[in-house]
PDB file of N, CA and C in Angstrom:
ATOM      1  N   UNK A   1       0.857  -1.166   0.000  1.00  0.00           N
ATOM      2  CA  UNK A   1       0.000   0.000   0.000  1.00  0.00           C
ATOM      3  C   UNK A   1       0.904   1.229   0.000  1.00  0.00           C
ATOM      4  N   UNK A   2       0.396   2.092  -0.867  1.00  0.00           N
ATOM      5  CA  UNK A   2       1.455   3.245  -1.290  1.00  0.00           C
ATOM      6  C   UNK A   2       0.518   4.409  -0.600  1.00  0.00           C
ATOM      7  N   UNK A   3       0.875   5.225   0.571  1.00  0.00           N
ATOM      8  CA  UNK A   3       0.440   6.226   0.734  1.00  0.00           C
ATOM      9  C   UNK A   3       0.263   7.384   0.046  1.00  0.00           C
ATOM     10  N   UNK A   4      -0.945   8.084  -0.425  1.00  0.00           N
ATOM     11  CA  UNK A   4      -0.506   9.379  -1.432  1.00  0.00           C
ATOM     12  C   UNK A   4      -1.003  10.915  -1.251  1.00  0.00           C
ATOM     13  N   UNK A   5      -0.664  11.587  -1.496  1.00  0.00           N
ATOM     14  CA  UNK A   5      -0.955  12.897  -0.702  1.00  0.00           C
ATOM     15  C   UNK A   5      -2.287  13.934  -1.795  1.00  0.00           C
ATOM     16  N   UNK A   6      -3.746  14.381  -0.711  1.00  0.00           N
ATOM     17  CA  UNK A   6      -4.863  14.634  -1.852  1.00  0.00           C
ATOM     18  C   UNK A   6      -4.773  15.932  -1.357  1.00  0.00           C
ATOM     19  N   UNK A   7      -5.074  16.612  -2.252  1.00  0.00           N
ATOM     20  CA  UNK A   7      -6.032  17.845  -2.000  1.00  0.00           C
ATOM     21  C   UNK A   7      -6.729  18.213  -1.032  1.00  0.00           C
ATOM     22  N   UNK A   8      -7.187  19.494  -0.808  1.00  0.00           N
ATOM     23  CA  UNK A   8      -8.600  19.587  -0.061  1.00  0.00           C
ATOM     24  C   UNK A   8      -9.619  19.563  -1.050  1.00  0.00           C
ATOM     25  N   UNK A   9      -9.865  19.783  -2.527  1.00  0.00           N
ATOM     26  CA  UNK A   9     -11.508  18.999  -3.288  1.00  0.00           C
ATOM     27  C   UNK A   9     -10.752  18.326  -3.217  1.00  0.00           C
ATOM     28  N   UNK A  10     -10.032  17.383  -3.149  1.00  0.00           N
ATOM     29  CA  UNK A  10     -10.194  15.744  -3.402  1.00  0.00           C
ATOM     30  C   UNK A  10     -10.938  15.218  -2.028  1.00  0.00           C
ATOM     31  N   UNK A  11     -10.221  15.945  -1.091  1.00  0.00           N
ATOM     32  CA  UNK A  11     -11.020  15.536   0.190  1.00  0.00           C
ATOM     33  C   UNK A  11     -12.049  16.003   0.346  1.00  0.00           C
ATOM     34  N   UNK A  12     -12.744  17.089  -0.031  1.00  0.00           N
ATOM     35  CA  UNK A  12     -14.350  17.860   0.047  1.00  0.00           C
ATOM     36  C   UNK A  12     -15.102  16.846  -0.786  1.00  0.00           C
ATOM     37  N   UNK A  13     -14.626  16.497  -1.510  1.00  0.00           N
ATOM     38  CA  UNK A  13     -15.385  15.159  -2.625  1.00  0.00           C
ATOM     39  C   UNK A  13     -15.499  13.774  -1.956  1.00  0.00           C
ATOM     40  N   UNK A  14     -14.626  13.450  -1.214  1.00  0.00           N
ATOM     41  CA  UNK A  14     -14.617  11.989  -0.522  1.00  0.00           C
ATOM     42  C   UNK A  14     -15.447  12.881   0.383  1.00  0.00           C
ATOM     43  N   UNK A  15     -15.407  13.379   1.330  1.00  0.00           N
ATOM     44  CA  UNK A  15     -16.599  13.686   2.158  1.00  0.00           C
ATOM     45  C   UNK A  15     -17.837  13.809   2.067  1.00  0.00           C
ATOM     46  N   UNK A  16     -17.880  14.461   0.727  1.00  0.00           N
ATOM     47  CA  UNK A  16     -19.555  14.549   0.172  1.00  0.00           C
ATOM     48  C   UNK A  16     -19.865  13.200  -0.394  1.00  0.00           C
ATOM     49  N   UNK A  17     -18.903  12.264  -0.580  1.00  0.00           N
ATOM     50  CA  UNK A  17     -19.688  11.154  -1.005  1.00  0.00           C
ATOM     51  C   UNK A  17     -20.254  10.367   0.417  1.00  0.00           C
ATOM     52  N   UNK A  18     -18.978  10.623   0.918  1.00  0.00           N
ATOM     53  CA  UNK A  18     -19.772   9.697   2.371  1.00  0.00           C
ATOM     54  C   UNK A  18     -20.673  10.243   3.327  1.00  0.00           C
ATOM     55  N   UNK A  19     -20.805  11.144   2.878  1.00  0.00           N
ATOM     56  CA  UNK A  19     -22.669  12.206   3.933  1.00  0.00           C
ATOM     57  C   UNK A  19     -23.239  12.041   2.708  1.00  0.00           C
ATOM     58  N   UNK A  20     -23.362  11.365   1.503  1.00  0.00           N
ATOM     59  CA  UNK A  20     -24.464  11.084   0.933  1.00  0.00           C
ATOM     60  C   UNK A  20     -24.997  12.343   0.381  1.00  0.00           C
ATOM     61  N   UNK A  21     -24.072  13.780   0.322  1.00  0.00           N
ATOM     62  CA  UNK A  21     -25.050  14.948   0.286  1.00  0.00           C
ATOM     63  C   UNK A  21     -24.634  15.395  -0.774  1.00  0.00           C
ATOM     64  N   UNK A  22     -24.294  14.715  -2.148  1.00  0.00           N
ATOM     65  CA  UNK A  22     -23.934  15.608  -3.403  1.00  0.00           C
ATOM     66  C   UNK A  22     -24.891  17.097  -3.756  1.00  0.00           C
ATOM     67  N   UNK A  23     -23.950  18.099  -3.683  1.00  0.00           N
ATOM     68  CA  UNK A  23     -24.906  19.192  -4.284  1.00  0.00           C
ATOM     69  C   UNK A  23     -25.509  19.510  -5.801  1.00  0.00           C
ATOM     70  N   UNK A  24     -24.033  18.920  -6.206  1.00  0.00           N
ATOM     71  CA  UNK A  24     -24.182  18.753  -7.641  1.00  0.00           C
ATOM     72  C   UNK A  24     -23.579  18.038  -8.064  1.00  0.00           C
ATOM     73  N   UNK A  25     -23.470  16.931  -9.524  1.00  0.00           N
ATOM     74  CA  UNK A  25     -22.628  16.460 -10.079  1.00  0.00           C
ATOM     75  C   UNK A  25     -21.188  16.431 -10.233  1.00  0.00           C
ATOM     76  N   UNK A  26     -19.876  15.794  -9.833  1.00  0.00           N
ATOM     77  CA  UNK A  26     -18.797  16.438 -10.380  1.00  0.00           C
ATOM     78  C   UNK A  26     -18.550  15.186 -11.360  1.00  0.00           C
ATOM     79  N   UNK A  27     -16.940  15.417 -11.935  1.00  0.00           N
ATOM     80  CA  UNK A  27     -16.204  14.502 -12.906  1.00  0.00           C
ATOM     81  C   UNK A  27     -16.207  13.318 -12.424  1.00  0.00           C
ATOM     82  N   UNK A  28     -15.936  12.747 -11.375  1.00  0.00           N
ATOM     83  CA  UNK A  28     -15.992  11.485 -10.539  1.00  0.00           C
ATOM     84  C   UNK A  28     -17.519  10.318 -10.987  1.00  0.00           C
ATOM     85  N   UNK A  29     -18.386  11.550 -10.823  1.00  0.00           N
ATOM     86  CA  UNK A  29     -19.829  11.039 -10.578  1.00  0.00           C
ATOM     87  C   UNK A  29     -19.934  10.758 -11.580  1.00  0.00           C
ATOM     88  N   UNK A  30     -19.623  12.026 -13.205  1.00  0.00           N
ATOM     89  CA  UNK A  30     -19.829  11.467 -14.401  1.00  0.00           C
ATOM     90  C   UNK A  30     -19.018  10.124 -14.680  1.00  0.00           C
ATOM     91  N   UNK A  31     -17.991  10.476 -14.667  1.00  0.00           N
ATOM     92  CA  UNK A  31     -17.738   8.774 -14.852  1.00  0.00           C
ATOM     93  C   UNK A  31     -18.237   7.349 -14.614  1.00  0.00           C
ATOM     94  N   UNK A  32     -18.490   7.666 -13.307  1.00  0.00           N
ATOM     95  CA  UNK A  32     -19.126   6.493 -12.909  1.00  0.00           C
ATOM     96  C   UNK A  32     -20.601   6.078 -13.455  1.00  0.00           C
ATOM     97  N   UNK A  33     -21.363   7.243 -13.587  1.00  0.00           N
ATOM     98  CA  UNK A  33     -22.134   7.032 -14.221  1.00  0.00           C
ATOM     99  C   UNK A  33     -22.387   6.487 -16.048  1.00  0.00           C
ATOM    100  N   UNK A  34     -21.365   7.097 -16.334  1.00  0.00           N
ATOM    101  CA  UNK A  34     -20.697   6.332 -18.018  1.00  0.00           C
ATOM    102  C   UNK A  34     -20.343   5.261 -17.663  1.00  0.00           C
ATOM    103  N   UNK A  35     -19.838   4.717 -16.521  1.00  0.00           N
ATOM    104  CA  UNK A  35     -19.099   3.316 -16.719  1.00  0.00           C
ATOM    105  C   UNK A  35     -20.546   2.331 -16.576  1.00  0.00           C
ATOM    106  N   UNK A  36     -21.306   2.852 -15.335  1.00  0.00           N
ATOM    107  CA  UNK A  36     -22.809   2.143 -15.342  1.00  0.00           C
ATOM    108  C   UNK A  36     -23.358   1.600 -16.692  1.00  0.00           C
ATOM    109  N   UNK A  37     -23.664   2.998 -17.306  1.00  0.00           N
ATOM    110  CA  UNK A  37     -24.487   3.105 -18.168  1.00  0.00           C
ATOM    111  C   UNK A  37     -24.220   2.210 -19.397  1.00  0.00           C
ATOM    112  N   UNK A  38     -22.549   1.903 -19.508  1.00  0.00           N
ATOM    113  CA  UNK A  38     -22.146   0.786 -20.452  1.00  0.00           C
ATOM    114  C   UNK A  38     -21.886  -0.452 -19.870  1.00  0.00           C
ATOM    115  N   UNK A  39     -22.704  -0.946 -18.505  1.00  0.00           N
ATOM    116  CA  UNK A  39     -22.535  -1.935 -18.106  1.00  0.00           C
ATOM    117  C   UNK A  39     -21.018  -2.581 -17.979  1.00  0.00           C
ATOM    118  N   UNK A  40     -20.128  -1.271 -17.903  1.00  0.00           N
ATOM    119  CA  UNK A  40     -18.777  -2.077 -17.419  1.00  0.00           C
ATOM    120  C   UNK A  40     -18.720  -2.230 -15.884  1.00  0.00           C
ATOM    121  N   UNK A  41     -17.078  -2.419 -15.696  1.00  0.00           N
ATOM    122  CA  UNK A  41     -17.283  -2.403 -14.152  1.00  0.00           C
ATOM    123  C   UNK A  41     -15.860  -2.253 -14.030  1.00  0.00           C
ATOM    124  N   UNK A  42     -15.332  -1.572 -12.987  1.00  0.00           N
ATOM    125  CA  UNK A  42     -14.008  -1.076 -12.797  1.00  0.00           C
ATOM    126  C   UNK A  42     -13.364  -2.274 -12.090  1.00  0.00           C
ATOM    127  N   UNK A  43     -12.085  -2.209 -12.540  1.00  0.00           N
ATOM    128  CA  UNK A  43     -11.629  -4.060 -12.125  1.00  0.00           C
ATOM    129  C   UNK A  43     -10.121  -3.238 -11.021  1.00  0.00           C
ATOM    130  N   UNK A  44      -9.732  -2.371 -11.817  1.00  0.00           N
ATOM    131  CA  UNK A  44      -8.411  -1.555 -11.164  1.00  0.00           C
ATOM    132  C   UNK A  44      -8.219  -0.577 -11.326  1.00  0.00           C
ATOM    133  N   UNK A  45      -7.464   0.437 -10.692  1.00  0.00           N
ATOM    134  CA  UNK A  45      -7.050   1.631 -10.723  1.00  0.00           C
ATOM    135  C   UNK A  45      -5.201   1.291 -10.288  1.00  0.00           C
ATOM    136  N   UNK A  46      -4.075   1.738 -11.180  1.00  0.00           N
ATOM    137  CA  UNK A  46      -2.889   1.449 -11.311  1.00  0.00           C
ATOM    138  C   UNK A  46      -2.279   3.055 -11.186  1.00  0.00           C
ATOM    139  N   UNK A  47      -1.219   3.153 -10.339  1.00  0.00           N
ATOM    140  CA  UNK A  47      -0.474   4.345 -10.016  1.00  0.00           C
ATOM    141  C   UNK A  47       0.963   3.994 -10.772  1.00  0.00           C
ATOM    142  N   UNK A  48       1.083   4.739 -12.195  1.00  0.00           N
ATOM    143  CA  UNK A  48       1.982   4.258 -13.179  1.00  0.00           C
ATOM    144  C   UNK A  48       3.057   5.075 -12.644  1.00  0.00           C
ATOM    145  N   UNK A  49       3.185   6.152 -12.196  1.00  0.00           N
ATOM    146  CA  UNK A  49       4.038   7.264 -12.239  1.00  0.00           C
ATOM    147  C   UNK A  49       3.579   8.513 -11.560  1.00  0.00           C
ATOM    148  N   UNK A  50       4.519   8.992 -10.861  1.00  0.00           N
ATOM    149  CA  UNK A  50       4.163  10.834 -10.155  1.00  0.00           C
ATOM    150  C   UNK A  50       5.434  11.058 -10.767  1.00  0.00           C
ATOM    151  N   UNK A  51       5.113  12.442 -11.728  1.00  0.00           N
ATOM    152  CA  UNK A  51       5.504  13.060 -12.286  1.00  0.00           C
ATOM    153  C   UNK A  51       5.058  14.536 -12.347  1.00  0.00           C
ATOM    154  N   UNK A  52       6.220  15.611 -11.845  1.00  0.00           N
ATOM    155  CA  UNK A  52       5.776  17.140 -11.670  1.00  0.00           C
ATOM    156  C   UNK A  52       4.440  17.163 -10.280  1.00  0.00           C
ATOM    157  N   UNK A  53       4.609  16.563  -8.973  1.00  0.00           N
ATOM    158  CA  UNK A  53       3.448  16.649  -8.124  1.00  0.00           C
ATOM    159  C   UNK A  53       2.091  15.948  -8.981  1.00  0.00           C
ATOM    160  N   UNK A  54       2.338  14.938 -10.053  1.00  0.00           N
ATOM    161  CA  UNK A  54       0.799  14.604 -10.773  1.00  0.00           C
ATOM    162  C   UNK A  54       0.819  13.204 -10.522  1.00  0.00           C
ATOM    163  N   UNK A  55      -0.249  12.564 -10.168  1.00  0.00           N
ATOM    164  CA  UNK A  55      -0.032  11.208 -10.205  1.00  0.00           C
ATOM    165  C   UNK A  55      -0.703  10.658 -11.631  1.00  0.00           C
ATOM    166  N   UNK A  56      -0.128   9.679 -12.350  1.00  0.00           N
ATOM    167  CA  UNK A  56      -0.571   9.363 -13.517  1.00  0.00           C
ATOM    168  C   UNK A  56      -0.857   7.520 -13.228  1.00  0.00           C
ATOM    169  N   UNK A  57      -1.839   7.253 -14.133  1.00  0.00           N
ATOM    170  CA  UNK A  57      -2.474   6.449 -13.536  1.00  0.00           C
ATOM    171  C   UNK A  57      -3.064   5.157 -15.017  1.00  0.00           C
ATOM    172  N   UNK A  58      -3.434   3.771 -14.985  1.00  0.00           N
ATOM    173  CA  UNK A  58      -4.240   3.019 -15.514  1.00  0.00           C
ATOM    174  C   UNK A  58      -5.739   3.329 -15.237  1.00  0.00           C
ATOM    175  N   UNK A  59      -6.403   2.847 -15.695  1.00  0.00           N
ATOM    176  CA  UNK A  59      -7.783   2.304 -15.021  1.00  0.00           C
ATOM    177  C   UNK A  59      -8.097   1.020 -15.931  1.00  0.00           C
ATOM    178  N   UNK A  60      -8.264   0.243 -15.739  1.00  0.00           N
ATOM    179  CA  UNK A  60      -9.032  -1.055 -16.369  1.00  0.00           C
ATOM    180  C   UNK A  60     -10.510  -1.246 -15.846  1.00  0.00           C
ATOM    181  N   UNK A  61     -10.876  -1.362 -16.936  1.00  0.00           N
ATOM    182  CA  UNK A  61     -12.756  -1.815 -16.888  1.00  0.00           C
ATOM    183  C   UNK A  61     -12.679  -2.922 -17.493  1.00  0.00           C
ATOM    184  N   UNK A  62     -13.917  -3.553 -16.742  1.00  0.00           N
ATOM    185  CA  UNK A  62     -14.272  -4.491 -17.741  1.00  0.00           C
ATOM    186  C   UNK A  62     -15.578  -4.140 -18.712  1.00  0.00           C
ATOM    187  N   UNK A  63     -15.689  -4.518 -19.825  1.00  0.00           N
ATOM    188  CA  UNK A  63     -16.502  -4.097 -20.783  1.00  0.00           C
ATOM    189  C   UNK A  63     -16.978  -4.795 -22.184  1.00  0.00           C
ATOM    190  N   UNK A  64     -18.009  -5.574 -21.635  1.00  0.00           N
ATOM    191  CA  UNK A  64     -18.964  -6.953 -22.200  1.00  0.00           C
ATOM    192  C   UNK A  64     -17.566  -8.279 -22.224  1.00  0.00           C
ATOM    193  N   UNK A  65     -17.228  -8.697 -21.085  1.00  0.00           N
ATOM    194  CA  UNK A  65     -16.506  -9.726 -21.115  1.00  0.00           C
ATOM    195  C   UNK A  65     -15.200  -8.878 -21.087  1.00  0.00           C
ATOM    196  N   UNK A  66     -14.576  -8.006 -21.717  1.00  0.00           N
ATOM    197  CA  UNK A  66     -13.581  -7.625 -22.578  1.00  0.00           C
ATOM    198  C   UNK A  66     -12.724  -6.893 -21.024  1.00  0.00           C
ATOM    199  N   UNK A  67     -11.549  -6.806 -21.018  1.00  0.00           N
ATOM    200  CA  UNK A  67     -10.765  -5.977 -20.432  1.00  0.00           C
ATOM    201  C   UNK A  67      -9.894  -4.711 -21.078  1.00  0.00           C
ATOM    202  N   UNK A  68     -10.260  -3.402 -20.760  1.00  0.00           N
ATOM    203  CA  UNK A  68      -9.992  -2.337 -21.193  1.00  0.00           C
ATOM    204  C   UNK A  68      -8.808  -1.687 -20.546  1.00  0.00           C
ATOM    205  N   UNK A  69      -7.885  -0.916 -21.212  1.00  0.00           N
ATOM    206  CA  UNK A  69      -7.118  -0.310 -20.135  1.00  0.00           C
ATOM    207  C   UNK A  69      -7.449   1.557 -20.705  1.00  0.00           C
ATOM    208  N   UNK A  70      -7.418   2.011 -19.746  1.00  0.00           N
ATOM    209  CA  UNK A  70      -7.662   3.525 -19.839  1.00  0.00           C
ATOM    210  C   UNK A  70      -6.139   4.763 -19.508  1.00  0.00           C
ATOM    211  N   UNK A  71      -5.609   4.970 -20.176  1.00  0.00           N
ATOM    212  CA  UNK A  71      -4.735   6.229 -19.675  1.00  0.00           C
ATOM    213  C   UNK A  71      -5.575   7.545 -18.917  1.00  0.00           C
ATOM    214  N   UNK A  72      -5.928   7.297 -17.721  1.00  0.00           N
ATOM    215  CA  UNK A  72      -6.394   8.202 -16.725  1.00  0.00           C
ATOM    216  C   UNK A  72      -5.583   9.674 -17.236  1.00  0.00           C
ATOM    217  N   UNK A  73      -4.611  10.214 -17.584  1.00  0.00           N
ATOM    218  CA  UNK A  73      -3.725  11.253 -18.188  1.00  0.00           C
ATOM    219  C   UNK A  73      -3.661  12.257 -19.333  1.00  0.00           C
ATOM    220  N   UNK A  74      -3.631  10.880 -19.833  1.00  0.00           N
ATOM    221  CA  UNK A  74      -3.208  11.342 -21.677  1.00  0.00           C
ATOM    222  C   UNK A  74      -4.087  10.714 -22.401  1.00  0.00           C
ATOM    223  N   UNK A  75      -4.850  12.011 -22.521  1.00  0.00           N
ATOM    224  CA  UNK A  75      -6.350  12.337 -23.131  1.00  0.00           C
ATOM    225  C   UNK A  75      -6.992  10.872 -23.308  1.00  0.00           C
ATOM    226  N   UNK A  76      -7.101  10.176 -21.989  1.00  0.00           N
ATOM    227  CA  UNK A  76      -7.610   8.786 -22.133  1.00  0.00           C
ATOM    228  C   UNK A  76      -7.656   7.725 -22.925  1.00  0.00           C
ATOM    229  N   UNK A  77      -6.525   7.663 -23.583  1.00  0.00           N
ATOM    230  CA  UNK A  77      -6.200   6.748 -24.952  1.00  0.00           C
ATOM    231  C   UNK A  77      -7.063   5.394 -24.420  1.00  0.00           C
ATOM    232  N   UNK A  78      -7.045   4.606 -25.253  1.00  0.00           N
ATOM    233  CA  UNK A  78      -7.821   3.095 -24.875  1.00  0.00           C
ATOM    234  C   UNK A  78      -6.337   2.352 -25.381  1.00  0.00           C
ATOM    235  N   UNK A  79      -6.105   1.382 -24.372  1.00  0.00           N
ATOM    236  CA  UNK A  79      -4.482   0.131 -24.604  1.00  0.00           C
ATOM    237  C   UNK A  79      -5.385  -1.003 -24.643  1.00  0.00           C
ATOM    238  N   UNK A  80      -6.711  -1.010 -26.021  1.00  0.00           N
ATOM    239  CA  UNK A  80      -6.311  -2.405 -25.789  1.00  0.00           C
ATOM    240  C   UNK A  80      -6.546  -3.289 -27.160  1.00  0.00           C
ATOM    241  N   UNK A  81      -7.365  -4.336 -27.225  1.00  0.00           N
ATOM    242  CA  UNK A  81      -7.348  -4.817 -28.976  1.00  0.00           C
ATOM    243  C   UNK A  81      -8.615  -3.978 -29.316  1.00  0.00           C
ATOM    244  N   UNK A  82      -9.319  -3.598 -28.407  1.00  0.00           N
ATOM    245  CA  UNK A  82     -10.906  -2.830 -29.208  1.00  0.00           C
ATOM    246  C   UNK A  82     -10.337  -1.286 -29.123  1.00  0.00           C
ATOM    247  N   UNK A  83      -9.382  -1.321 -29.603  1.00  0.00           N
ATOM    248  CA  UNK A  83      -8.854   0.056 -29.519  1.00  0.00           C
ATOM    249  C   UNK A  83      -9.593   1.016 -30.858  1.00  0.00           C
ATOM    250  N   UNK A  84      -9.693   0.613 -31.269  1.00  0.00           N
ATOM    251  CA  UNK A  84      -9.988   1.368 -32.929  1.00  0.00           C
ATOM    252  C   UNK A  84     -11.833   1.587 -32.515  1.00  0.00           C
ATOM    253  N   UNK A  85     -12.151   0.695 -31.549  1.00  0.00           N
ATOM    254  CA  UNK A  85     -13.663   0.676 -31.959  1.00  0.00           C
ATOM    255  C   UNK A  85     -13.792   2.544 -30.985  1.00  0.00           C
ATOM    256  N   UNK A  86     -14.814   2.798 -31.600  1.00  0.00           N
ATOM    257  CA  UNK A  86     -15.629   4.451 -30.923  1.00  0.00           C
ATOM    258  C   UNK A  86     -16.668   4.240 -30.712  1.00  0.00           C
ATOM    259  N   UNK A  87     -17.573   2.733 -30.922  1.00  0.00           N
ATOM    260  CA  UNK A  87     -18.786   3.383 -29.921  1.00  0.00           C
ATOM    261  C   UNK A  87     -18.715   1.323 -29.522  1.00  0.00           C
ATOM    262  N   UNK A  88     -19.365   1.954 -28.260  1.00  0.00           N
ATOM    263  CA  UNK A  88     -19.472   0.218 -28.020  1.00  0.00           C
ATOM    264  C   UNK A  88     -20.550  -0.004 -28.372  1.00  0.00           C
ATOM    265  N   UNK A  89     -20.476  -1.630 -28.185  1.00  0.00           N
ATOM    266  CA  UNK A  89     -21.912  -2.351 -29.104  1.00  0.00           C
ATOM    267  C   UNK A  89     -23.027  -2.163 -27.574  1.00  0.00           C
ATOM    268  N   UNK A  90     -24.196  -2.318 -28.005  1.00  0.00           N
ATOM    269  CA  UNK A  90     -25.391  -2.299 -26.968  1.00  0.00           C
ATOM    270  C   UNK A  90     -25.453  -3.491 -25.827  1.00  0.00           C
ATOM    271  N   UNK A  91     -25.831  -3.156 -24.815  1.00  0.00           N
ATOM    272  CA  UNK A  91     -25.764  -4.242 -23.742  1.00  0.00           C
ATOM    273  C   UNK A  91     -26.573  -4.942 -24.182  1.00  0.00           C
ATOM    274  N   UNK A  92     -26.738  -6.765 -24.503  1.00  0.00           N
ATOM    275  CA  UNK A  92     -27.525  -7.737 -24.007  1.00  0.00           C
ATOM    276  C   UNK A  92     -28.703  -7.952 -23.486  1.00  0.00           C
TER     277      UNK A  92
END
């Protein structure tokens, strides 16, 4: 376990999630809600590198069977064989 050092919004955001009291939407929420909505499901979050005070990062989903990797960074490239695809196929 790698200790890592947040913000205060990073911490005003973990707080508002755990009082349940979102005022409004942020980036976090959208995501999660995109990942719902395509029936994936987050398998990992990977700490590739801190670079300049930034932490840079993986994310892997899973997505209809498939394992995705996400550059959390750099403009979210997709690493994987459905790389070329731009829209996914419809859930089942």
């Amino acid at each position: 376990m790698l200790p890592i050092w947040i913000g205060s919004g990073e911490a005003n955001a973990i707080l508002t999630k755990l009082k349940a009291a979102t005022p409004a939407a942020m980036t976090h929420d959208l995501l999660q809600s995109l990942v719902d909505l395509v029936g994936a499901s987050v398998l990992r979050v990977a700490v590739t590198e801190l670079r300049d005070n930034t932490y840079y990062a993986m994310i892997t989903l899973r997505i209809n069977g498939e394992d995705v990797e996400i550059d959390s960074r750099r403009a979210m490239r997709s690493r994987s064989r459905a790389r070329r695809r731009a829209i996914l196929p419809p859930r089942t």
